[in-house]
Protein backbone atom coordinates (compact mmCIF):
# COMPACT_ATOMS: atom_id res chain seq x y z
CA UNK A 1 -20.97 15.23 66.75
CA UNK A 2 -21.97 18.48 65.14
CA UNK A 3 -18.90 20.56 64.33
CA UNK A 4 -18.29 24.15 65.71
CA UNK A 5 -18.45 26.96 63.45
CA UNK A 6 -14.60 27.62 63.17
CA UNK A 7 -14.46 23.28 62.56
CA UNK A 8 -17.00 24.50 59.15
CA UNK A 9 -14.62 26.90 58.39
CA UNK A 10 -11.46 25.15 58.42
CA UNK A 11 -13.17 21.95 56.39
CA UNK A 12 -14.59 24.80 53.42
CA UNK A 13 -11.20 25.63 53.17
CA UNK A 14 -9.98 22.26 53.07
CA UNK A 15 -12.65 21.30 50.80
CA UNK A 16 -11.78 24.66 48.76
CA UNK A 17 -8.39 24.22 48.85
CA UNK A 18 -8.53 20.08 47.27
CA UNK A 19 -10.91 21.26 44.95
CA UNK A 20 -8.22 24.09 43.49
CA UNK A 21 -5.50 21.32 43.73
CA UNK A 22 -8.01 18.86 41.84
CA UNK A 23 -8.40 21.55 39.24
CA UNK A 24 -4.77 22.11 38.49
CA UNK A 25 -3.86 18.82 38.23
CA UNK A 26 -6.82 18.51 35.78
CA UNK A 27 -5.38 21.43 33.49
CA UNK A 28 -1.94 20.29 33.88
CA UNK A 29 -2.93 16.80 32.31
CA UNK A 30 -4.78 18.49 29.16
CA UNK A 31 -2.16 21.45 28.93
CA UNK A 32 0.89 18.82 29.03
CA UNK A 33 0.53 17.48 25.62
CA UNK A 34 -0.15 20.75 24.00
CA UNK A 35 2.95 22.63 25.66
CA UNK A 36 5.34 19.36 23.82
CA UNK A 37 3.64 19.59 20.75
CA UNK A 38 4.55 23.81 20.62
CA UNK A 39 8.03 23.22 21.94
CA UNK A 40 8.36 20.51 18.96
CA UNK A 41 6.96 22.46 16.19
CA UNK A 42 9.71 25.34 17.70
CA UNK A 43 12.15 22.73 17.49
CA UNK A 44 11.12 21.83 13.88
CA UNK A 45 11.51 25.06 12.36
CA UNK A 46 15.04 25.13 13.71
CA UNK A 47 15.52 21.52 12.50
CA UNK A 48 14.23 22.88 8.64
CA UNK A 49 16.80 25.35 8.66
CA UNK A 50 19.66 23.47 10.11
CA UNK A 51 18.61 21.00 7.37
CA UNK A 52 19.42 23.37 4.38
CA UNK A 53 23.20 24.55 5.64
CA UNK A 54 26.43 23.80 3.99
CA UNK A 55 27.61 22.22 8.05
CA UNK A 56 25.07 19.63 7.68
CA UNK A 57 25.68 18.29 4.50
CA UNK A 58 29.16 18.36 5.22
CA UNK A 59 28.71 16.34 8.37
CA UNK A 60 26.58 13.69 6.78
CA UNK A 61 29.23 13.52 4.18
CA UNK A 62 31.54 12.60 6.94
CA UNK A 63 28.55 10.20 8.98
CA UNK A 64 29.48 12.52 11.50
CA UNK A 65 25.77 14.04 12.51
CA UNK A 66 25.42 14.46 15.90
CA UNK A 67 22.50 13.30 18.30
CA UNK A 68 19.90 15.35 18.39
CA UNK A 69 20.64 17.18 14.72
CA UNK A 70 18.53 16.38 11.75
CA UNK A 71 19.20 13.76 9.77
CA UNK A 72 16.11 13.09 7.45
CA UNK A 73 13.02 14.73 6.08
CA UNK A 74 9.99 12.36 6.30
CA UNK A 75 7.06 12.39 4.49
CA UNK A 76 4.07 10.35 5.03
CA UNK A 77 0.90 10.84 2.90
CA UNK A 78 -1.35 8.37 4.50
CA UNK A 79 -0.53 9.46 7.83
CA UNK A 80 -0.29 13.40 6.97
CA UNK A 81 3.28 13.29 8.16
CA UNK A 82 5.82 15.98 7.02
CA UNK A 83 8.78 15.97 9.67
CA UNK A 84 12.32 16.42 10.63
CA UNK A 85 14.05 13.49 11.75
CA UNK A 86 17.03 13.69 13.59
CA UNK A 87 20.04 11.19 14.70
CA UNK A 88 19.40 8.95 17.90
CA UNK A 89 16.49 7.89 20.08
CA UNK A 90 17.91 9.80 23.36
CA UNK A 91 15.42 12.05 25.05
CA UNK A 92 16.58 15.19 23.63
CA UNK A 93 16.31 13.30 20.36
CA UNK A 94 12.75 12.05 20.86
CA UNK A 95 11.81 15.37 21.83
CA UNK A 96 11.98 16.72 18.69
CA UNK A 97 9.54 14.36 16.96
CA UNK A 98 11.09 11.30 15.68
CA UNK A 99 14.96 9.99 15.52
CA UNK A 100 16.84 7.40 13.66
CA UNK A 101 18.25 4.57 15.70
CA UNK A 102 21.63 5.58 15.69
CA UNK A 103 23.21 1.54 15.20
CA UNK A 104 20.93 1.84 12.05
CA UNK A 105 21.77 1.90 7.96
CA UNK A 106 21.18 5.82 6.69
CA UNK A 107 18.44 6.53 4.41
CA UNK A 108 18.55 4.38 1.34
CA UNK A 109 21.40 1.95 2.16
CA UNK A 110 20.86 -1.45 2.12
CA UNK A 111 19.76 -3.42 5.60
CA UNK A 112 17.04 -1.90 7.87
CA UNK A 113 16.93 1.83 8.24
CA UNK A 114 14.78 2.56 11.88
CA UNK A 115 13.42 5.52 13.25
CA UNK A 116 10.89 5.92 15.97
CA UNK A 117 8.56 8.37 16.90
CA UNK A 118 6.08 9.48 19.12
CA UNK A 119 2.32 9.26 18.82
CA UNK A 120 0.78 11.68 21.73
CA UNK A 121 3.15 14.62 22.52
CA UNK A 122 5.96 16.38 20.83
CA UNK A 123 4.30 17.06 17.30
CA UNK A 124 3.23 13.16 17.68
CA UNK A 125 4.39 12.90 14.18
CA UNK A 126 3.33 8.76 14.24
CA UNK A 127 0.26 9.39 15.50
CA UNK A 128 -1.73 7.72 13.38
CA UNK A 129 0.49 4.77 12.48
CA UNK A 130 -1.60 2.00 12.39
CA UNK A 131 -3.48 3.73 9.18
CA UNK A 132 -0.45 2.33 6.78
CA UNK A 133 -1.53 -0.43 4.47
CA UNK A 134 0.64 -2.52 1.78
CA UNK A 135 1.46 0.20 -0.87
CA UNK A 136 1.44 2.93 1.00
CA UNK A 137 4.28 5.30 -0.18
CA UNK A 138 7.21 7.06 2.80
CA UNK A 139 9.69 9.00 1.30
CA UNK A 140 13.09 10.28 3.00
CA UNK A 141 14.92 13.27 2.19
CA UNK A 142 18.84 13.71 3.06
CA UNK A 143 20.61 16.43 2.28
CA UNK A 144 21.73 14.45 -1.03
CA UNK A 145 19.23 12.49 -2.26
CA UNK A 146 15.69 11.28 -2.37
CA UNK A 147 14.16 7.88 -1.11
CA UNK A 148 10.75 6.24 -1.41
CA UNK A 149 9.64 3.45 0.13
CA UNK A 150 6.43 1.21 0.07
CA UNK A 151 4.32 -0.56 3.22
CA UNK A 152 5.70 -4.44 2.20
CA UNK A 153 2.29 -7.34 2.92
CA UNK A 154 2.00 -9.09 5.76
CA UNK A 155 5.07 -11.04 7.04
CA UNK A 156 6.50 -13.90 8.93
CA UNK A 157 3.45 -14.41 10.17
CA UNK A 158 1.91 -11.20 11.11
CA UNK A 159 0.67 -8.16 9.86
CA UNK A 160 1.87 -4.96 9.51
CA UNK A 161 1.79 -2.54 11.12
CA UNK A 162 1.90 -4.76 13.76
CA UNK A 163 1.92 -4.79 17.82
CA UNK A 164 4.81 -6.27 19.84
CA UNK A 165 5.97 -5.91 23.41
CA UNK A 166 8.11 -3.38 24.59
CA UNK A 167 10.64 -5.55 25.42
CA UNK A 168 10.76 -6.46 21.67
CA UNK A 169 14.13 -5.18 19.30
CA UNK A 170 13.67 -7.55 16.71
CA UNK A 171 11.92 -5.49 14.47
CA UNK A 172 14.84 -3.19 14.16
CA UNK A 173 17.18 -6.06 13.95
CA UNK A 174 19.59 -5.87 10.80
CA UNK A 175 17.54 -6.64 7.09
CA UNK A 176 19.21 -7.89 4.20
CA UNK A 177 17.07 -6.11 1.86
CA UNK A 178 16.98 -2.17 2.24
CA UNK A 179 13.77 -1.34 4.18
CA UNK A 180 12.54 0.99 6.93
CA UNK A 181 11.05 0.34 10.12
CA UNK A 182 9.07 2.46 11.84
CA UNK A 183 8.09 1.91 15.65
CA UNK A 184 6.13 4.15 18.06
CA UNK A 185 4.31 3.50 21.39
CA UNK A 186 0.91 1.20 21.58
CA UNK A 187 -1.60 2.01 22.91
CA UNK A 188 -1.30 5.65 22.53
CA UNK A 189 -0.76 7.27 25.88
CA UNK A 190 1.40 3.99 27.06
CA UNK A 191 4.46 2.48 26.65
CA UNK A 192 3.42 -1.04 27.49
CA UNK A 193 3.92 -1.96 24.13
CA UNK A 194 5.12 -1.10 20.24
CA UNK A 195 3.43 -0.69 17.18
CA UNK A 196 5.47 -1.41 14.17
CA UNK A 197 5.34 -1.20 10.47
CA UNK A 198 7.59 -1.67 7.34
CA UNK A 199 8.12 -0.67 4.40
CA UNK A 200 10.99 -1.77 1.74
CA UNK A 201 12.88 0.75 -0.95
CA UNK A 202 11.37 1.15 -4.62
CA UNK A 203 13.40 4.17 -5.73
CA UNK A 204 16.46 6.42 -5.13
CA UNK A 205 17.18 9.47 -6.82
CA UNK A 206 19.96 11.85 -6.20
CA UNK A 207 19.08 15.78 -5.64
CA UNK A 208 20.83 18.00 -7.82
């Protein structure tokens, strides 16, 4: 059946009016990622300056820092990763970048020091995390002294990085050596799994 002229009219809108709705929704999923990774870098340049005051040396001093405040500087070569860490894996944590598992060792004490980070939004500062190979060099800054670590070989079995389900917490399980873990989403855009990589402490050195 041939539709009246109003029945054209009210479909073009319809059609019109999906086709705006389709569009939105199309912008919103590019513009998503980019709006996160502008509120992190905001966030960051807060986090550098909170990192130089008197408070929060005194309050890592006491093991006291709260979640959400930074805890670490982390630098990455291989990856291209310069960021602000701060304490805890909450949301508000997260946010920021990257956080230290809170039920973790502090930079540079012996047993497994963990922090995770994310890979597509929010400065995705562990982006690229499955570029690390044995030797590569992280180093972590605290307000008192200076830590570098190196990517350990392949392990119990696997390699590393390596990819484990998201159910999986034995990576950040307690170590009795002093390493890192780092963990971040896999693949990127999902949380279906975890990619995971290691590294183990060569060198401490106390800042002046």
């Amino acid at each position: 059946m041939e539709l009246s002229q109003q029945g054209r009219r009210k479909l073009a809108v319809a059609l019109a009016g999906l086709a705006a709705i389709t569009a939105l929704g199309s912008a919103g999923f590019f513009m998503y990622p980019l709006y996160t990774d502008w509120q992190a870098n905001r966030t960051q340049s807060d986090l550098r300056e909170q990192f130089q005051t008197a408070s929060l040396k005194a309050d890592y001093a006491a093991g006291e820092v709260q979640d959400a405040s930074p805890l670490t500087r982390i630098i990455i070569p291989a990856m291209g990763t310069d960021t602000i860490v701060v304490e805890g894996t909450s949301n508000k944590a997260l946010n920021t970048g990257a956080g230290h598992y809170p039920n973790t060792p502090l930079p540079g004490e012996p047993g497994n020091v963990a922090i995770a980070g994310h890979r597509t939004t929010y400065g995705k500062p562990f982006s690229n995390l499955e570029v690390l190979r044995p030797g590569d060099q992280i180093t972590l800054i605290t307000p008192f002294a200076e830590h570098l670590y190196e990517v350990i070989e392949p392990f119990d079995g696997h390699s590393n990085p390596w990819i484990t389900t998201a159910s999986d917490w034995s990576a950040v399980n307690p170590t009795t050596d002093a390493t890192l873990t780092l963990t971040t989403c896999h693949p990127k855009g999902s949380d279906k799994q975890r990619l995971i990589a290691r590294a183990k402490l060569v060198e401490s050195k106390e800042i002046a």
